[in-house]
C-alpha atoms as a PDB file:
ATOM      1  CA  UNK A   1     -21.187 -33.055   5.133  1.00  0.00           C
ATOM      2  CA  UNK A   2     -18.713 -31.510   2.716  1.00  0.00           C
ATOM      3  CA  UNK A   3     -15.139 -31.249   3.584  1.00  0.00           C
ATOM      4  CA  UNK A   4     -12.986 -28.279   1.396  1.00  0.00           C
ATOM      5  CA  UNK A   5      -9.470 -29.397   0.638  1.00  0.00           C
ATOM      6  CA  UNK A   6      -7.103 -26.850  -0.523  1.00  0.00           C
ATOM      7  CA  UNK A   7      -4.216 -28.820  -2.258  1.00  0.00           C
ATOM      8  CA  UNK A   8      -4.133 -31.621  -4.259  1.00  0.00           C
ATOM      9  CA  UNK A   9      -2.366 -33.784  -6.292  1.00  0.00           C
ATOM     10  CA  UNK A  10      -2.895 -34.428  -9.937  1.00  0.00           C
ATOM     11  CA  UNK A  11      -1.737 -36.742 -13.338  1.00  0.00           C
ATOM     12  CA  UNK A  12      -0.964 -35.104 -16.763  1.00  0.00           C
ATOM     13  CA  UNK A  13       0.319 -37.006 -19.671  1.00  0.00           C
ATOM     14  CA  UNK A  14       2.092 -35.279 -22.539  1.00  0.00           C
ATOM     15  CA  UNK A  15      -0.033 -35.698 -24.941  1.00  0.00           C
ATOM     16  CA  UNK A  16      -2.747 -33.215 -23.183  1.00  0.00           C
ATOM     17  CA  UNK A  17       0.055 -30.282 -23.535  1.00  0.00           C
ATOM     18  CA  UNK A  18       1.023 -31.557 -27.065  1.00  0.00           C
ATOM     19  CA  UNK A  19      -2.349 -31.207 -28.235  1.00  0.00           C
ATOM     20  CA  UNK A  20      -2.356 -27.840 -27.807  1.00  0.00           C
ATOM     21  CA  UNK A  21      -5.037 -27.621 -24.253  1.00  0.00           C
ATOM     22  CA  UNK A  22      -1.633 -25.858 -21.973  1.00  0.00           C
ATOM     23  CA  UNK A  23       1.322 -24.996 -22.278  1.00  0.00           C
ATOM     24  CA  UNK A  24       4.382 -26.301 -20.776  1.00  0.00           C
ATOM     25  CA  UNK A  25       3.523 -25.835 -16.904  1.00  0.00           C
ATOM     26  CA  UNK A  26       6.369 -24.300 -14.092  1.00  0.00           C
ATOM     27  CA  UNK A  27       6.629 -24.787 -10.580  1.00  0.00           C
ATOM     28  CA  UNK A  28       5.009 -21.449  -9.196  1.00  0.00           C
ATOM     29  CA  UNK A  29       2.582 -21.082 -12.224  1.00  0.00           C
ATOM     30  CA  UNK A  30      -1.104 -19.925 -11.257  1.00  0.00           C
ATOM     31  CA  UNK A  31      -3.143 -22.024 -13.729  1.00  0.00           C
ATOM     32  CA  UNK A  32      -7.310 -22.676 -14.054  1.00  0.00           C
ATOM     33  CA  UNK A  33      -8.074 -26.020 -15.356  1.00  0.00           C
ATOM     34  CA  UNK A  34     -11.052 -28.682 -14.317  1.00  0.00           C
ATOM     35  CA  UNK A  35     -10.222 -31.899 -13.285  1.00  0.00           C
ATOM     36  CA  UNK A  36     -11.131 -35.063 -14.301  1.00  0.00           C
ATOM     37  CA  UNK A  37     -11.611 -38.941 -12.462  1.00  0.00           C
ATOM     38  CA  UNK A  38     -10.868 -42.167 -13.905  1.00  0.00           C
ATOM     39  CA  UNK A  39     -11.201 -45.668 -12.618  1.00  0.00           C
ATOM     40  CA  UNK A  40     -14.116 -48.290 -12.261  1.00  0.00           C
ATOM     41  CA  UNK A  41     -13.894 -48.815  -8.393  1.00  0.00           C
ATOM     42  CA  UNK A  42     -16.615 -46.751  -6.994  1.00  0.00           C
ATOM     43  CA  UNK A  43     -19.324 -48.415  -5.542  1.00  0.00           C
ATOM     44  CA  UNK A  44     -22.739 -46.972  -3.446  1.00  0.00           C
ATOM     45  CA  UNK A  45     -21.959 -45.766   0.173  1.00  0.00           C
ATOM     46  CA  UNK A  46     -23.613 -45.442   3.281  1.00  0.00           C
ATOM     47  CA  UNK A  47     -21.056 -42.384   4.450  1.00  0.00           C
ATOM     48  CA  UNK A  48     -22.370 -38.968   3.982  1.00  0.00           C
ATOM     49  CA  UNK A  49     -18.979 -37.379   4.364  1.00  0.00           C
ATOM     50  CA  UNK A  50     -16.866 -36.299   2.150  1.00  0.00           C
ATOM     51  CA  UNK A  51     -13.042 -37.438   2.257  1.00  0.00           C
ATOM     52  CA  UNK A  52     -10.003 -38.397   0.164  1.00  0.00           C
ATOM     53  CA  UNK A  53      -7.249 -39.682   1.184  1.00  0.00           C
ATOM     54  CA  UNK A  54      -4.300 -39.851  -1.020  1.00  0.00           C
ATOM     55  CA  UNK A  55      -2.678 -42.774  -2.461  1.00  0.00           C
ATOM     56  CA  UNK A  56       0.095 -41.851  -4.202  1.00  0.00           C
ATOM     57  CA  UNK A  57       0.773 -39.913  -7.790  1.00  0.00           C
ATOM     58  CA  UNK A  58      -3.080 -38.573  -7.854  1.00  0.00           C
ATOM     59  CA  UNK A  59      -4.586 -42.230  -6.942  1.00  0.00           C
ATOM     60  CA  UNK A  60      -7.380 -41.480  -4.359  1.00  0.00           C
ATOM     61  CA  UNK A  61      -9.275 -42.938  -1.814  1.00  0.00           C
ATOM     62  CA  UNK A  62     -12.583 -40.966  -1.620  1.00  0.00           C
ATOM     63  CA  UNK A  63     -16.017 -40.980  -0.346  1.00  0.00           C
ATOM     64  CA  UNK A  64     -17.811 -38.553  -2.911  1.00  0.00           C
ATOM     65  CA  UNK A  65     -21.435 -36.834  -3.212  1.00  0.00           C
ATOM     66  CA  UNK A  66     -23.174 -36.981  -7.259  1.00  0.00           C
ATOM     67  CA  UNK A  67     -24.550 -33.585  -7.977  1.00  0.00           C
ATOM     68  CA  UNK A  68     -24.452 -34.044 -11.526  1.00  0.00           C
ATOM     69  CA  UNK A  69     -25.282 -36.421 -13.761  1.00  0.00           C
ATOM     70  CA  UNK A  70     -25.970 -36.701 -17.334  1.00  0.00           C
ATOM     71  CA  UNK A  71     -26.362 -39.472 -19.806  1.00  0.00           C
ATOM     72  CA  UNK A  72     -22.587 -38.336 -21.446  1.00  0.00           C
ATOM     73  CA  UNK A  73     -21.502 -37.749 -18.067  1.00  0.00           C
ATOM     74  CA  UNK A  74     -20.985 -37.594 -14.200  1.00  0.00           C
ATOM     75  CA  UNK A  75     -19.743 -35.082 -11.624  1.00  0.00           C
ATOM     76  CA  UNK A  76     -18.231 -36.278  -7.806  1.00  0.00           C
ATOM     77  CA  UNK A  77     -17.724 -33.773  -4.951  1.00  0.00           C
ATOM     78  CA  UNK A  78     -14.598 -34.999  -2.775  1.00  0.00           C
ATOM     79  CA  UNK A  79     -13.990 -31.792  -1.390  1.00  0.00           C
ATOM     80  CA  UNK A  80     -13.369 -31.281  -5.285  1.00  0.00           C
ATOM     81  CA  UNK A  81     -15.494 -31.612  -8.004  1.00  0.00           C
ATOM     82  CA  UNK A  82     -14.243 -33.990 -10.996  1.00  0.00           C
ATOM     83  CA  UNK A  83     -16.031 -35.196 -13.480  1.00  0.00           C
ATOM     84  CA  UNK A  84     -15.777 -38.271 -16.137  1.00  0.00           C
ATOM     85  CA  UNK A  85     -17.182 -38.391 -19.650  1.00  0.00           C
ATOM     86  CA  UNK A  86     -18.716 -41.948 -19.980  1.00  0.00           C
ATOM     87  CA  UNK A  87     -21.981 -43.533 -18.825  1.00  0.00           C
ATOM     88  CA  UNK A  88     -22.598 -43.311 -15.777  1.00  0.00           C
ATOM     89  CA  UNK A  89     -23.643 -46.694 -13.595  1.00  0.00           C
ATOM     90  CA  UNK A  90     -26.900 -47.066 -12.452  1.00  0.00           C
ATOM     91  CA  UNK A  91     -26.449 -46.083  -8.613  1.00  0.00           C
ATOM     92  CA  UNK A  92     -24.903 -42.875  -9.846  1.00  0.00           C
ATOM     93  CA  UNK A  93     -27.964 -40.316  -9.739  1.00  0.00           C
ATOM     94  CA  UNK A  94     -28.228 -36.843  -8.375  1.00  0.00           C
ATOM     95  CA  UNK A  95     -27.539 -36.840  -4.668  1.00  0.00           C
ATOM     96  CA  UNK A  96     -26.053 -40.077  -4.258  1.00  0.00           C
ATOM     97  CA  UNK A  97     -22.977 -40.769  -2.158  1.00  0.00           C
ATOM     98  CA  UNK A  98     -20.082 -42.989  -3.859  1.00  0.00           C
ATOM     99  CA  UNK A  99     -16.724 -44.028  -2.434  1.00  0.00           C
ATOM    100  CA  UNK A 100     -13.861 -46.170  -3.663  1.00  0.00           C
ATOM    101  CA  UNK A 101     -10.535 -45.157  -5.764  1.00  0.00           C
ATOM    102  CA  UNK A 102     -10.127 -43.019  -8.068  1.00  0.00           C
ATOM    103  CA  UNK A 103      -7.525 -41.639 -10.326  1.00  0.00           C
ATOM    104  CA  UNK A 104      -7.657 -37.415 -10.418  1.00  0.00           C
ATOM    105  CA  UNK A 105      -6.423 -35.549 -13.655  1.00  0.00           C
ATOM    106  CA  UNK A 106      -6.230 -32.259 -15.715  1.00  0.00           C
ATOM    107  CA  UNK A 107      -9.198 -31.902 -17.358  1.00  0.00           C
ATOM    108  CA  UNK A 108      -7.595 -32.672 -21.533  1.00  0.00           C
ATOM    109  CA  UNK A 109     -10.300 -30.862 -23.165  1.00  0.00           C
ATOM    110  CA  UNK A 110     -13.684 -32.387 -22.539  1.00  0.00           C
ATOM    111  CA  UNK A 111     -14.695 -30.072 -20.469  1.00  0.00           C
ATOM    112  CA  UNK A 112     -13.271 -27.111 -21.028  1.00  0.00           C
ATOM    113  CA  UNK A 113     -14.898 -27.342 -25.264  1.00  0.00           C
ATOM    114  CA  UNK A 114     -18.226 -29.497 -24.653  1.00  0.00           C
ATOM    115  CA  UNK A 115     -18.953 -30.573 -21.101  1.00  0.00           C
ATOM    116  CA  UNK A 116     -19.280 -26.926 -19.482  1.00  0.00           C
ATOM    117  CA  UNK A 117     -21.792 -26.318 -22.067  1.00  0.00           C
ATOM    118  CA  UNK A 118     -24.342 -29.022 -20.562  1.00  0.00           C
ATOM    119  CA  UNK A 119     -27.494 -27.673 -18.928  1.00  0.00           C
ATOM    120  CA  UNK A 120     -27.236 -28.325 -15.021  1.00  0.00           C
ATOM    121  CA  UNK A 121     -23.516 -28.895 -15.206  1.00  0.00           C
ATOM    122  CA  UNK A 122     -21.692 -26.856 -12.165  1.00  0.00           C
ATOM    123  CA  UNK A 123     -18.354 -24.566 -13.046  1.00  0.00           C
ATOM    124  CA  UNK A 124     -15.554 -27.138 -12.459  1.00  0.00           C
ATOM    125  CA  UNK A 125     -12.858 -24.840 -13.290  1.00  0.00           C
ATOM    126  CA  UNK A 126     -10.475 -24.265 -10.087  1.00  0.00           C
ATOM    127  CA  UNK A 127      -7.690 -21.528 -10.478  1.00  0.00           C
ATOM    128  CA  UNK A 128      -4.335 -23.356  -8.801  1.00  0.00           C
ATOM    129  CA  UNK A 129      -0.926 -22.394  -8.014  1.00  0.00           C
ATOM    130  CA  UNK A 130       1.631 -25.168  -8.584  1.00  0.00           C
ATOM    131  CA  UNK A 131       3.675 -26.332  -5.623  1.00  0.00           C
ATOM    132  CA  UNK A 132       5.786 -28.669  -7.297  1.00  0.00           C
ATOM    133  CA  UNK A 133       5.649 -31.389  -9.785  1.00  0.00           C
ATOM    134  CA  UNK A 134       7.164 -34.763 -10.100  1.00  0.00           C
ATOM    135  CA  UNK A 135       7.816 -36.330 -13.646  1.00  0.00           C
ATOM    136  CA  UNK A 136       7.522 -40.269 -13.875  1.00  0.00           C
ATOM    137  CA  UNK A 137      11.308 -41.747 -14.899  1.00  0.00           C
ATOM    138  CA  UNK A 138      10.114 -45.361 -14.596  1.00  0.00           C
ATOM    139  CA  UNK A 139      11.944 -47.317 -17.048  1.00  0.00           C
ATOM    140  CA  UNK A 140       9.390 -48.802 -19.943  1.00  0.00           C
ATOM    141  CA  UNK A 141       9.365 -52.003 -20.582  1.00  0.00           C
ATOM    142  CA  UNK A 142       8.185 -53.943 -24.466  1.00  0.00           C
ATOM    143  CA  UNK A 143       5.216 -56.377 -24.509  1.00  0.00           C
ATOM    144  CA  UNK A 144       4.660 -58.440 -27.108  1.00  0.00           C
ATOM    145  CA  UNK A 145       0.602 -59.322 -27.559  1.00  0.00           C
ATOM    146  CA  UNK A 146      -0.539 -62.895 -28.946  1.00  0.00           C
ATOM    147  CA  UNK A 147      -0.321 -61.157 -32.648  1.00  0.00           C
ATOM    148  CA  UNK A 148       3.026 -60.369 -32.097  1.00  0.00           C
ATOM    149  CA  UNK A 149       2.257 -56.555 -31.975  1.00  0.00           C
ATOM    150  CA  UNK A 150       4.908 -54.861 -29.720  1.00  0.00           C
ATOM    151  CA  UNK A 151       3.456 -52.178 -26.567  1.00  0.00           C
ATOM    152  CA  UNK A 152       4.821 -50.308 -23.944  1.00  0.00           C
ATOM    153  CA  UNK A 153       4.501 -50.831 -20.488  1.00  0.00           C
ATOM    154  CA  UNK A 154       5.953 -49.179 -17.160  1.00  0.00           C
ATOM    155  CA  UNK A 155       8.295 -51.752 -15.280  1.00  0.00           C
ATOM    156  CA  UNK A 156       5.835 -50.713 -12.245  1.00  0.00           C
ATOM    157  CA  UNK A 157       9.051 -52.874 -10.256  1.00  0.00           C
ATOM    158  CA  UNK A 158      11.313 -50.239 -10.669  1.00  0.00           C
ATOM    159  CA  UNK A 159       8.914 -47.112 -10.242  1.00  0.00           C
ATOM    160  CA  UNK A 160      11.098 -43.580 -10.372  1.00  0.00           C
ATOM    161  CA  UNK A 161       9.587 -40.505 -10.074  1.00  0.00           C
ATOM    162  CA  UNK A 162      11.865 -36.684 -10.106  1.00  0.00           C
ATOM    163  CA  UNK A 163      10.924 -33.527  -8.873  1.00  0.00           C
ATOM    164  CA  UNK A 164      11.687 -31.457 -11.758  1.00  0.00           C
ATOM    165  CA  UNK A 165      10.881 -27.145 -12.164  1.00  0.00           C
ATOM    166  CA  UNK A 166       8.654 -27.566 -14.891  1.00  0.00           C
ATOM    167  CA  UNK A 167       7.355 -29.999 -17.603  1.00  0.00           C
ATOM    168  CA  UNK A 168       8.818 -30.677 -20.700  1.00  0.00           C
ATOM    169  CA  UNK A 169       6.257 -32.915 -22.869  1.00  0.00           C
ATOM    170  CA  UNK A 170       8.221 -32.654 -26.200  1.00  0.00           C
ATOM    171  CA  UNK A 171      11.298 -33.814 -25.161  1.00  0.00           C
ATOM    172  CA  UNK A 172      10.910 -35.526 -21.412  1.00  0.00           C
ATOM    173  CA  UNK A 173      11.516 -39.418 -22.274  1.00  0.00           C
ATOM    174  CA  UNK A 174      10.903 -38.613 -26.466  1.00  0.00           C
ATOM    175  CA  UNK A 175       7.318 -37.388 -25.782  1.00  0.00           C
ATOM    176  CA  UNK A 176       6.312 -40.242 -24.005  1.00  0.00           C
ATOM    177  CA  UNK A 177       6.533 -38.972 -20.316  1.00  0.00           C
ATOM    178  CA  UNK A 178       3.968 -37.898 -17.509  1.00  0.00           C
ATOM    179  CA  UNK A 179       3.703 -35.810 -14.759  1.00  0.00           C
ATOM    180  CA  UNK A 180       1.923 -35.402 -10.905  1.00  0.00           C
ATOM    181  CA  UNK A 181       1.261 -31.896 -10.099  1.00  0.00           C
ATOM    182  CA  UNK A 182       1.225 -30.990  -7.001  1.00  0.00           C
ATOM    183  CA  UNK A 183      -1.223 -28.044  -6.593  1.00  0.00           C
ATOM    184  CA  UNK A 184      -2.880 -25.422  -3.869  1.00  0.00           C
ATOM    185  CA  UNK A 185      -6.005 -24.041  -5.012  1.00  0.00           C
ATOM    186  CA  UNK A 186      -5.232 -20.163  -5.463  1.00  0.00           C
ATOM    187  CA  UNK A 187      -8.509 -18.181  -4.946  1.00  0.00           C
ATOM    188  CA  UNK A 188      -9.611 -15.612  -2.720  1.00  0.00           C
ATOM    189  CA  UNK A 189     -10.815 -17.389   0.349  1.00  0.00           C
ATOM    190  CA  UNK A 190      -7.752 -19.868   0.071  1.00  0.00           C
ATOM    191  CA  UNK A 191      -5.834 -16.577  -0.294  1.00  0.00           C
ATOM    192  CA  UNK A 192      -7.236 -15.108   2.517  1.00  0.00           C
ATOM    193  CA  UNK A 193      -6.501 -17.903   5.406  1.00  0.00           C
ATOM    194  CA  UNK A 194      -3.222 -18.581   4.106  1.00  0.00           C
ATOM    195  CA  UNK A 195      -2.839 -14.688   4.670  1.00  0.00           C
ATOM    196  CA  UNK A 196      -3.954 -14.724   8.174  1.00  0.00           C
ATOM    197  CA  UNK A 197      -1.592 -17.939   9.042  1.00  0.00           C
ATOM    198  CA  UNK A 198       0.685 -15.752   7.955  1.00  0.00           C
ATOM    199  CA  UNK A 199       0.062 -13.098   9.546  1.00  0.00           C
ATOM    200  CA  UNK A 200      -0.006 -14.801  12.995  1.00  0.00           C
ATOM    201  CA  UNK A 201       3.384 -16.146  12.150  1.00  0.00           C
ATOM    202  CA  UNK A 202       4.510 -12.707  11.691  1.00  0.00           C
ATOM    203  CA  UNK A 203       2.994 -11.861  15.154  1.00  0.00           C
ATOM    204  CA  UNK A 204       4.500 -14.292  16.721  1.00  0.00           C
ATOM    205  CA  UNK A 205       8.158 -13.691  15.816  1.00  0.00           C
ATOM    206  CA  UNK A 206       7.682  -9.943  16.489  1.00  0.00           C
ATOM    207  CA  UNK A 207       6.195 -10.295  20.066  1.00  0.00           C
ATOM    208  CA  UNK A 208       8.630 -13.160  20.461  1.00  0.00           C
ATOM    209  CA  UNK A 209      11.823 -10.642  19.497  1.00  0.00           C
ATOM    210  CA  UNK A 210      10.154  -7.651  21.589  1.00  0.00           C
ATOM    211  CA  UNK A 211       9.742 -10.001  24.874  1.00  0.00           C
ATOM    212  CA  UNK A 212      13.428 -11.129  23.984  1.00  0.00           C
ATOM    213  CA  UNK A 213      14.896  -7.788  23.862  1.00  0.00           C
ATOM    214  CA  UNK A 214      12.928  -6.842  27.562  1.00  0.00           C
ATOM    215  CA  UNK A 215      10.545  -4.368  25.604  1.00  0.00           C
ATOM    216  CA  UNK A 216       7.497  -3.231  26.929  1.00  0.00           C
ATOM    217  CA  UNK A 217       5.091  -3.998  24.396  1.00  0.00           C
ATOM    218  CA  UNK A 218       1.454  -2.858  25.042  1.00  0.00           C
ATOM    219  CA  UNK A 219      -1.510  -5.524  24.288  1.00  0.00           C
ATOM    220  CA  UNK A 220      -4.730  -4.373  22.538  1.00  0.00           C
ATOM    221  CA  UNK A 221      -5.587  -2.552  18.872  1.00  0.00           C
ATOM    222  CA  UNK A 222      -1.303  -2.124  18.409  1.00  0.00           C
ATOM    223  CA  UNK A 223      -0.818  -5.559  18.880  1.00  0.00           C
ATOM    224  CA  UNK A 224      -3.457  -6.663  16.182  1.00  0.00           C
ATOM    225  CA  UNK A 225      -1.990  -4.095  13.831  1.00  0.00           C
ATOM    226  CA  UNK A 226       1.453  -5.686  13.237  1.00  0.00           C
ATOM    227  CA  UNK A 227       0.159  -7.017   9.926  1.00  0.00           C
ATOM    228  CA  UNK A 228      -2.407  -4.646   7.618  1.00  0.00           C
ATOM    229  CA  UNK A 229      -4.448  -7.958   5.598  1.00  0.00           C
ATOM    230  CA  UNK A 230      -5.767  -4.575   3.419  1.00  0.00           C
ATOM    231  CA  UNK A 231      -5.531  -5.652  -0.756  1.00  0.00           C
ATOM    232  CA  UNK A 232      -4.359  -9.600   0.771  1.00  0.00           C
ATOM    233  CA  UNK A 233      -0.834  -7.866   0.997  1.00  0.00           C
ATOM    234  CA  UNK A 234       0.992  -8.413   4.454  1.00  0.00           C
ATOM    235  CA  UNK A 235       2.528  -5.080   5.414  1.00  0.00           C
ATOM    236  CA  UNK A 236       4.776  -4.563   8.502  1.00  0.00           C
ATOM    237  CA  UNK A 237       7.430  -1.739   9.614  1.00  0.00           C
ATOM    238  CA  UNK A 238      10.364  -0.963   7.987  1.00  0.00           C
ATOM    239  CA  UNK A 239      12.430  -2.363  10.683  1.00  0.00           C
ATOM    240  CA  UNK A 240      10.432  -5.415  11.373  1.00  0.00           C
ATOM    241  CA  UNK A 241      10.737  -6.083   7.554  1.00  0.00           C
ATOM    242  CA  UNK A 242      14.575  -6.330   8.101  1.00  0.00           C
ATOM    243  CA  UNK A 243      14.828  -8.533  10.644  1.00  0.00           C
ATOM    244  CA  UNK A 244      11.923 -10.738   9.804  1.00  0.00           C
ATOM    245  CA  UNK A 245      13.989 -11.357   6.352  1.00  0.00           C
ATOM    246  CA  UNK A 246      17.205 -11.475   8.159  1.00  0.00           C
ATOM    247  CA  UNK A 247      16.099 -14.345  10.839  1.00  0.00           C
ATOM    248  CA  UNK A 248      13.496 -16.416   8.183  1.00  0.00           C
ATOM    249  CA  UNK A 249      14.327 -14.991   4.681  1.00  0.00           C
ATOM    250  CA  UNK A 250      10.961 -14.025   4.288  1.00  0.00           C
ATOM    251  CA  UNK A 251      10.647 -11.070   2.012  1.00  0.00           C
ATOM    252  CA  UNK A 252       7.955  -8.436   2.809  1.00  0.00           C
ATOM    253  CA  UNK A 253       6.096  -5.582   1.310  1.00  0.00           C
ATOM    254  CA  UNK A 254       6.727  -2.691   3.557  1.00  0.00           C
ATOM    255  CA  UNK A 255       4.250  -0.468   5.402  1.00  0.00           C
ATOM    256  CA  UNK A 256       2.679   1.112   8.133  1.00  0.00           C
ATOM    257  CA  UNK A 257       2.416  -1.218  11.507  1.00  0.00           C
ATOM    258  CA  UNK A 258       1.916   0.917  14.930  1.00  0.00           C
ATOM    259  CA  UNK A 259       3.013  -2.101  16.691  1.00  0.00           C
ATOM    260  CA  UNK A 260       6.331  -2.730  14.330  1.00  0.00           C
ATOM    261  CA  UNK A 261       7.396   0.525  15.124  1.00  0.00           C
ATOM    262  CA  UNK A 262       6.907   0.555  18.815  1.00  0.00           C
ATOM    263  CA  UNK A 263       8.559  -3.088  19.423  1.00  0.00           C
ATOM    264  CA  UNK A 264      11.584  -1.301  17.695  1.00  0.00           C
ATOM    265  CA  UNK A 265      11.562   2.134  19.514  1.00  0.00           C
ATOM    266  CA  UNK A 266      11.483   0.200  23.459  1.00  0.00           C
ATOM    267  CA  UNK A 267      14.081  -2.439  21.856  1.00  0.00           C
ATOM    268  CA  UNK A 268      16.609  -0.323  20.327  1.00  0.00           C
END
């Protein structure tokens, strides 16, 4: 059974954006991108349901169907689909179920100039709108191997990660830094049922201020017509408009709503 998820959370590393695959990204941006797994913990499984549970800064724990796989690479559906450009291991064939941890990422470029172009391979790109992102401020700290060759390494004992408006990958910590995106997939269904949440929210207040006010508000068509979903706009009365910004600060197209109008005229 496959489970959709709508948000998710995501690495990046400067150096994708310095090579030239994105731009600098913003909190709010609508971007398309695949995504990619890493990690060497997945193992067969005897689930046949799909599920990830987060770990932290785009680690997950998933249980994951195959419906790809190709001797350069391998796709997993966790509600997602990722893929990762190696071999894959034996038990990894078309249909098979996986689970274990993995790390999710923006797809760098494999994908997006080579992979997509595989015969079989299913359309990984996902259009997303970015809810925030966190930039990792954990000190580094110098290794020195056995050849006395000198690396860098997080000081995973003092982890820090900032919220921050948008990435900076030229200058955040000289070049050097990363980033967790934290994303909602933005596409037309997702669109949709965010929409009608909404829209029931909306509902909700206005019957809520009629019944306050001692209005006589009629149920039926009127009542279902205090939002128009038409275009994936919400729409509502002039008046409702008003207050509904005034009490939540939410800011409204306006237009026609029979039942807007009538919760004003018997509460005036």
């Amino acid at each position: 059974m496959r489970h959709s998820l709508d948000t998710l959370s995501v690495g990046l590393d400067s150096w994708i954006i310095q090579d030239g695959n994105y731009g600098d990204l913003a909190v709010g941006d609508i971007a398309k991108f695949a995504l990619e797994f890493a990690g060497d913990r997945l193992r067969p499984s005897a689930q046949r349901e799909t599920r990830a549970r987060h770990l932290g800064h785009g680690a997950y724990e998933v249980c994951a169907r195959v419906p790809f796989v190709n001797a350069q690479a391998w796709v997993i559906d966790f509600g997602f689909c990722a893929f990762r450009e190696s071999t894959p291991p034996e038990f990894a064939s078309p249909g098979a179920w996986v689970e274990g941890e993995v790390l999710v990422g923006i797809d760098p470029f494999f994908y997006k100039e080579s992979l997509r172009k595989l015969t079989g391979v299913p359309d990984l790109f996902y259009r997303w709108r970015i809810k925030s992102i966190e930039r990792n401020d954990t000190p580094w700290l110098v290794e020195v191997n056995a050849r006395g060759g000198k690396t860098l390494a997080r000081d995973e004992a003092q982890e820090v990660w900032n919220n921050v408006a948008r990435t900076d990958a030229w200058n955040d910590d000289d070049g050097r830094s990363s980033y967790v995106l934290n994303l909602e997939r933005h596409d037309e269904a997702s669109q949709r049922r965010h929409s009608a949440d909404f829209s029931e929210r909306i509902e909700a207040v206005a019957l809520g201020f009629a019944t306050r006010r001692g209005s006589d508000v009629q149920h039926g068509e009127d009542e279902r017509q205090v939002v128009d979903r038409s275009g994936g706009r919400i729409l509502v009365g002039i008046r409702l408009a008003g207050l509904l910004q005034q009490l939540h600060g939410w800011r409204l197209d306006v237009g026609d709503a029979s039942l807007a109008r009538h919760i004003y005229r018997s509460s005036r």
